[in-house]
C-alpha atoms as a PDB file:
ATOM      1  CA  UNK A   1      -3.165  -0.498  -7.260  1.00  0.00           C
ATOM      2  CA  UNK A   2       0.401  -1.138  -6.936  1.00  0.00           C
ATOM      3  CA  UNK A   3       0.940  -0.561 -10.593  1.00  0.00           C
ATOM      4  CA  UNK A   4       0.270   3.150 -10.093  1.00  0.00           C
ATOM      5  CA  UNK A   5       3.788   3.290  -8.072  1.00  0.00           C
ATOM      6  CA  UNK A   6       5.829   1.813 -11.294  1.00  0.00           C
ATOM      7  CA  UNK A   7       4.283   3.767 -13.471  1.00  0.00           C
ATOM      8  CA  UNK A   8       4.576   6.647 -11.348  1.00  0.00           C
ATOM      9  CA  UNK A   9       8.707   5.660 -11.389  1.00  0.00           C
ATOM     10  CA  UNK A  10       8.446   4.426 -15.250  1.00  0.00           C
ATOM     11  CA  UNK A  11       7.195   8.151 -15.961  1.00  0.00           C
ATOM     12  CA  UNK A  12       9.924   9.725 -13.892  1.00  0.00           C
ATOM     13  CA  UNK A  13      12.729   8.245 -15.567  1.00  0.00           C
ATOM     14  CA  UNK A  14      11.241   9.379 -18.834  1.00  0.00           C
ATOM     15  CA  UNK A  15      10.541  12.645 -17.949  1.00  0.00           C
ATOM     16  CA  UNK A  16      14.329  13.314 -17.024  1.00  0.00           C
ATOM     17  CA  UNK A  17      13.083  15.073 -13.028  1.00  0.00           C
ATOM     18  CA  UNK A  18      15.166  13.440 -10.468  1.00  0.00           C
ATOM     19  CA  UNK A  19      13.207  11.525  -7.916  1.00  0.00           C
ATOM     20  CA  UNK A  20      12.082  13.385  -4.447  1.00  0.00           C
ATOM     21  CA  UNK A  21      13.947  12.484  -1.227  1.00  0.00           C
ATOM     22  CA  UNK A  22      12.500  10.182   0.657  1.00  0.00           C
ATOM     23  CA  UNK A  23      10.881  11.087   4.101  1.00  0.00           C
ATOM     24  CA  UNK A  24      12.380  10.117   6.992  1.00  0.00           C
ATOM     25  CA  UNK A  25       9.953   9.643  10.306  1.00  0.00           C
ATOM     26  CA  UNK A  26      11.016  10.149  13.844  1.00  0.00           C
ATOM     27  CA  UNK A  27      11.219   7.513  16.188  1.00  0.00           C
ATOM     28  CA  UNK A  28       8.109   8.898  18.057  1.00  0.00           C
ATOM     29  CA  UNK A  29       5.769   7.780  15.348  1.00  0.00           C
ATOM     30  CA  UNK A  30       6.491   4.635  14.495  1.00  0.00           C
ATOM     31  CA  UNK A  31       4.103   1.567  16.074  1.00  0.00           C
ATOM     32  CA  UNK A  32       4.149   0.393  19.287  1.00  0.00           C
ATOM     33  CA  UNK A  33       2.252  -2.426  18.772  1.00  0.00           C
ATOM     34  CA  UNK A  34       1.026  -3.549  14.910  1.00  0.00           C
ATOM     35  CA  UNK A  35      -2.493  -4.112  14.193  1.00  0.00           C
ATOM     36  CA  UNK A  36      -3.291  -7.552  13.555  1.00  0.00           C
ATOM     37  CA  UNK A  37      -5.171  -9.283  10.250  1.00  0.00           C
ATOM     38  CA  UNK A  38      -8.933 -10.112  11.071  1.00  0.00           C
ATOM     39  CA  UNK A  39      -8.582 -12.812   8.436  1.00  0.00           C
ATOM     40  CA  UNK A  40     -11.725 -14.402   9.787  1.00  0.00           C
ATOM     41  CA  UNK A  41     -13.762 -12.116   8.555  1.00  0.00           C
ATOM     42  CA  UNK A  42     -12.129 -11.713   4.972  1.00  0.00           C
ATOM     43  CA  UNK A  43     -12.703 -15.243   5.158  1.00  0.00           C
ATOM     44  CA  UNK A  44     -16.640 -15.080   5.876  1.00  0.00           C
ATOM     45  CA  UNK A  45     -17.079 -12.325   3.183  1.00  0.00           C
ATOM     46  CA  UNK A  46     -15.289 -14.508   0.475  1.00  0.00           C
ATOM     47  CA  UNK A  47     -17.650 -17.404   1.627  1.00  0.00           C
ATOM     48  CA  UNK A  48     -20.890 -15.269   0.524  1.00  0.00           C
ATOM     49  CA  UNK A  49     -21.962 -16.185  -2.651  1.00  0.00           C
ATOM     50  CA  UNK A  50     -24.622 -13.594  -4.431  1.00  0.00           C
ATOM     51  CA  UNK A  51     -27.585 -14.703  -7.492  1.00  0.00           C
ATOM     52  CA  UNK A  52     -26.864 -13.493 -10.100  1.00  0.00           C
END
């Protein structure tokens, strides 16, 4: 629901609170290695077809 997010800043400007600070992470937890897409089988769910 990305939505949520610019309401979430919409309502902040409104409400006159100044935004947090952002979070910075430490090196040591960002990814080593990303996680890949299993597209295939987003692709064999959107093939199923229910009755109705």
């Amino acid at each position: 629901m990305p939505y949520l997010k610019d309401l979430n800043v919409l309502h902040r400007l409104l409400d006159g609170k100044p935004a947090p600070a952002p979070v910075t992470s430490p090196q040591a937890l960002k990814l080593a290695v990303e996680p890949l897409a299993n597209v295939l089988r987003y692709d064999q769910l959107r093939e199923v077809r229910y009755a109705s």
